[in-house]
Every structure is written in C-alpha cells, then in structure tokens.
N, C-alpha and C. Protein backbone atom coordinates (compact mmCIF):
# COMPACT_ATOMS: atom_id res chain seq x y z
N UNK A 1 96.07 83.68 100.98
CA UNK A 1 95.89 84.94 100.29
C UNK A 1 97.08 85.22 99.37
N UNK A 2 98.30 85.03 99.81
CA UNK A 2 99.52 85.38 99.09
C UNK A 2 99.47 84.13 97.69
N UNK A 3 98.97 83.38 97.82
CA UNK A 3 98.79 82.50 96.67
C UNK A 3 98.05 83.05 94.89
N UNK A 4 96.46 83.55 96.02
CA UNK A 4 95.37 84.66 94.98
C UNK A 4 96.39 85.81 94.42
N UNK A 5 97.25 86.42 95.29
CA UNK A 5 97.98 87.81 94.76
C UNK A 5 98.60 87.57 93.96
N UNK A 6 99.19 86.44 93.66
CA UNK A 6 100.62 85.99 93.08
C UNK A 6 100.03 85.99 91.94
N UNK A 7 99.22 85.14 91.45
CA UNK A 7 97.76 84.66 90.61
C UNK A 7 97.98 85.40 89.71
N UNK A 8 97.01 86.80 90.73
CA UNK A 8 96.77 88.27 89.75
C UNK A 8 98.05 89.15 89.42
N UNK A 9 99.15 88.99 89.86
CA UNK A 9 99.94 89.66 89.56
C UNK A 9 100.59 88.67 88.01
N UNK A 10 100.69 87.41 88.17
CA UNK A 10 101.13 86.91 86.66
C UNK A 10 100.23 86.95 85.81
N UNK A 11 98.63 86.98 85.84
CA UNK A 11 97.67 87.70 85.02
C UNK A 11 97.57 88.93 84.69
N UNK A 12 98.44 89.96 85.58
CA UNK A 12 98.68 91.21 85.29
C UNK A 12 96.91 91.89 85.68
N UNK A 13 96.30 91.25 86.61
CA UNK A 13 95.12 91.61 86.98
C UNK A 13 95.28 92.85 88.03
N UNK A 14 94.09 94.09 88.31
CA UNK A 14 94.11 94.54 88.91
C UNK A 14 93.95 94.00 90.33
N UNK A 15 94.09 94.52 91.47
CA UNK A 15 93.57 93.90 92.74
C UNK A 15 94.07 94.38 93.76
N UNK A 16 93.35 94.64 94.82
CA UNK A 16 93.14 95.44 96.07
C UNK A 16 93.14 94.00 97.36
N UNK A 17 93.83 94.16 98.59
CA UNK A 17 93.29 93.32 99.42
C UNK A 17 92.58 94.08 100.56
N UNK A 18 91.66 93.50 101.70
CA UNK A 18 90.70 94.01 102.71
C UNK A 18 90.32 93.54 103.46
N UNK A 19 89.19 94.04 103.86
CA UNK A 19 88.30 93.11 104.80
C UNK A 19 86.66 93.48 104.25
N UNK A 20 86.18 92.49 104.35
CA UNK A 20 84.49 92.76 103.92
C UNK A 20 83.38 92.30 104.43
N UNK A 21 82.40 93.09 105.20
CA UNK A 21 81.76 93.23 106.08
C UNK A 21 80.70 92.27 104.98
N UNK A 22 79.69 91.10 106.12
CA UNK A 22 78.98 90.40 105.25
C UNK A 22 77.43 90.87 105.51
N UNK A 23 76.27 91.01 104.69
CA UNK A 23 75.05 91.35 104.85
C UNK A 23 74.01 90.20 104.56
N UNK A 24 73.05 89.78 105.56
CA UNK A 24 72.26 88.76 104.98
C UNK A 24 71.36 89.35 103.60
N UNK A 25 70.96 90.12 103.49
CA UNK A 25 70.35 90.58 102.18
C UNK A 25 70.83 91.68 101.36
N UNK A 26 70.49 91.52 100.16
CA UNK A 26 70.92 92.54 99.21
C UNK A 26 69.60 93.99 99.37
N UNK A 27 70.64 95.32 99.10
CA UNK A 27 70.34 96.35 99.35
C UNK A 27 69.72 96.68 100.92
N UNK A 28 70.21 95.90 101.93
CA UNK A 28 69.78 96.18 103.10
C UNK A 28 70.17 97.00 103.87
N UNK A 29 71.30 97.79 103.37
CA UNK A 29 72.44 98.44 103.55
C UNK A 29 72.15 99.92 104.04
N UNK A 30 71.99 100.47 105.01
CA UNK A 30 71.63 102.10 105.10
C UNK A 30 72.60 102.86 104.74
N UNK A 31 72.82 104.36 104.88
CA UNK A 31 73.57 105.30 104.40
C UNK A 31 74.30 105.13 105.81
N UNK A 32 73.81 105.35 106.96
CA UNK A 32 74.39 105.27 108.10
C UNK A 32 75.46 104.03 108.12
N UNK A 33 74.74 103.07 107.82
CA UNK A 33 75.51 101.52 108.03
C UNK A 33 76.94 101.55 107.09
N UNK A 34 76.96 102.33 106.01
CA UNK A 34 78.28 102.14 104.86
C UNK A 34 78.91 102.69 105.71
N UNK A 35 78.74 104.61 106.40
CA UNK A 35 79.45 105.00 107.08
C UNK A 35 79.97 104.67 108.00
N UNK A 36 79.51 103.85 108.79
CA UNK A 36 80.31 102.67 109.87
C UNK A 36 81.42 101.90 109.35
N UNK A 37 80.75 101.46 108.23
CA UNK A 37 81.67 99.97 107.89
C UNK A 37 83.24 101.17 107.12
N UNK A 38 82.98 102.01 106.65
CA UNK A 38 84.14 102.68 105.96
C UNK A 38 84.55 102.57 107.18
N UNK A 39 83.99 103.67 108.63
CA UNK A 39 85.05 104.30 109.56
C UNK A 39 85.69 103.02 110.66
N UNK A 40 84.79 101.92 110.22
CA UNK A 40 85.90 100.26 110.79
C UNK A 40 86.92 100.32 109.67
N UNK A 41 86.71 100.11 108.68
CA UNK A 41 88.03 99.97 107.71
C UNK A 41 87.73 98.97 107.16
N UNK A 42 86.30 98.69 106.84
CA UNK A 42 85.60 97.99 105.68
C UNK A 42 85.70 98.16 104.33
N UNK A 43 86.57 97.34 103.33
CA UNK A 43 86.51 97.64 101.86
C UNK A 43 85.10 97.15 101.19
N UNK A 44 84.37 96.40 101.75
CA UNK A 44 83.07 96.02 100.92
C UNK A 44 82.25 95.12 101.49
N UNK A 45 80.97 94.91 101.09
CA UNK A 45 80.22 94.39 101.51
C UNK A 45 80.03 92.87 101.02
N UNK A 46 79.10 91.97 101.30
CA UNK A 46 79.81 90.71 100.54
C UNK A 46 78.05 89.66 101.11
N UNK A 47 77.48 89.23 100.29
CA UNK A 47 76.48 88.11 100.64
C UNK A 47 76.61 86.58 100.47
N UNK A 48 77.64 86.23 99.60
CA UNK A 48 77.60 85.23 99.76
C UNK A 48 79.05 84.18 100.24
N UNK A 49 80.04 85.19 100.16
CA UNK A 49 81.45 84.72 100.60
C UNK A 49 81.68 84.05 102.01
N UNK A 50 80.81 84.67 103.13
CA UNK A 50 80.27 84.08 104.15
C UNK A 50 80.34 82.78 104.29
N UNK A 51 79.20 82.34 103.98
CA UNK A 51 79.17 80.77 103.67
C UNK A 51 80.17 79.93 103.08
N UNK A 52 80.83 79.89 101.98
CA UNK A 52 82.14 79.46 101.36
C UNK A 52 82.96 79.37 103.03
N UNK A 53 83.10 80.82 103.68
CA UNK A 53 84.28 80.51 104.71
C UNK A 53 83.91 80.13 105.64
N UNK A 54 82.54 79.77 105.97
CA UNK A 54 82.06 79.18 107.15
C UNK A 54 82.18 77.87 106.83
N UNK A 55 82.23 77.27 106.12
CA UNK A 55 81.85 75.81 105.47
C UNK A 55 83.84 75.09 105.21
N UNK A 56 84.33 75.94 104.55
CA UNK A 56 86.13 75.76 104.72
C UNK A 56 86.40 75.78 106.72
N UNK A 57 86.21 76.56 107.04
CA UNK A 57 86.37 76.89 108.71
C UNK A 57 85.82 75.54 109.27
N UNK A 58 84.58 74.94 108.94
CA UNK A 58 84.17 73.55 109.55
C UNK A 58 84.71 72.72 109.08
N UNK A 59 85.24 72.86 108.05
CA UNK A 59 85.79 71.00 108.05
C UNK A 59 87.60 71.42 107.46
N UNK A 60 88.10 72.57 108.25
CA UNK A 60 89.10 72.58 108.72
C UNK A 60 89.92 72.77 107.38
N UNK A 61 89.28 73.71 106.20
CA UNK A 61 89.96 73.48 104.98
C UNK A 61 90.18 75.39 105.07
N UNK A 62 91.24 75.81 103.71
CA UNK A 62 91.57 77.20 103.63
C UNK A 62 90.56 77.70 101.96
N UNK A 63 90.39 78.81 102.56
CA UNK A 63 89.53 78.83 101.46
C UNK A 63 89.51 80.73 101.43
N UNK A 64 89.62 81.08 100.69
CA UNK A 64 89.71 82.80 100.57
C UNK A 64 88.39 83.08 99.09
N UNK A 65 88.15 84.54 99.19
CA UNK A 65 86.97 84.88 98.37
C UNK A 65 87.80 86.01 97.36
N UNK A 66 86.97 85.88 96.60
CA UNK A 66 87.69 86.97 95.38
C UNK A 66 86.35 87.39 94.77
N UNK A 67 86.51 88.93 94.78
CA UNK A 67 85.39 89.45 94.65
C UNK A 67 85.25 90.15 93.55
N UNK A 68 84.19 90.80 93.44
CA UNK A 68 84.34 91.74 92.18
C UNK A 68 83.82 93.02 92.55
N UNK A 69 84.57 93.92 91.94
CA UNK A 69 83.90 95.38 92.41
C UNK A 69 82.58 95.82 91.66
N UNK A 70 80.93 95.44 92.12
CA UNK A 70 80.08 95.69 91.49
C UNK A 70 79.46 97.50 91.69
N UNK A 71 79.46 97.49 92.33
CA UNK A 71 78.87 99.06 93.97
C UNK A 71 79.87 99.21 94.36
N UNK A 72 79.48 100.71 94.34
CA UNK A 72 80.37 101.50 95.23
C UNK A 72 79.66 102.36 96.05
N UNK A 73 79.36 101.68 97.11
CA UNK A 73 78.24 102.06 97.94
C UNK A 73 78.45 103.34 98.92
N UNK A 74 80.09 103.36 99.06
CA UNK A 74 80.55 104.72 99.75
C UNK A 74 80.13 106.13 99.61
N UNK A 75 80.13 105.56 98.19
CA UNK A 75 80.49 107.16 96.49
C UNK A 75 78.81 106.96 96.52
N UNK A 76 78.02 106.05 97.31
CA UNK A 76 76.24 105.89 96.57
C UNK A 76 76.28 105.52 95.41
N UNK A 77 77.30 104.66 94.78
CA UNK A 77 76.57 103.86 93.67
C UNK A 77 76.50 102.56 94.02
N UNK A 78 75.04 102.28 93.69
CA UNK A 78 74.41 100.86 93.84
C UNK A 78 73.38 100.65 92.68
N UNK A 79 73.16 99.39 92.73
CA UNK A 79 72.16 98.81 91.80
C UNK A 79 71.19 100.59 91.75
C-alpha cells in the first residue's frame, strides 16, 4: 500500500485509504446494508477487486486495488 501512496503523492493525485466491503452484484445494495457498512467503518463498496485479491492471496503474490470514487451511496448517490 505505502508503494500506491507514494505513487499518488508524486502525481500529486488525490487519495483516501480504507477498507471496502465487496458485493456480488451491482446495485444490490439496500439503504439498510450502506448503513451497516458506514457504522463497520466501510469506505466503499467494490465488485470486482475481490477476485484480483483472491487470485494474488493463492499463488502467494501482493497485490492491492485502486479504486475510483463512482457512488456515493452513503449521501444516496448511485447510478
């Protein structure tokens, strides 16, 4: 992770670090369910980053996700 930060900081990129709760489908998400994941201390939701770290985790490699802020599902904006 300290590698990605370094990254964005000599790109002068914005960037936040977290944790992000993963969903098998898009918009599956209830009003109830965001409010959970905020009051764990969930920054975002994520469908496909999953896989990338399940797949690094099996064959024993490091591998981190970089996301993009599309939704802001907290505030109710979504697709």
């Amino acid at each position: 992770m300290e590698a990605a930060c370094e990254y964005c900081e000599r790109k002068d990129y914005r960037y936040v670090t977290g944790t992000v709760v993963s969903m098998s489908a898009m918009l599956l998400e209830t009003h109830e369910m965001v409010k959970e994941w905020a009051l764990k201390g969930y920054d975002g939701v994520d469908m496909e980053t999953v896989t990338t770290l399940a797949i690094a985790h099996k064959f024993n490699k490091k591998a981190i996700g970089l996301l993009n802020l599309s939704d802001h599902i907290i505030n109710g904006n979504t697709l």
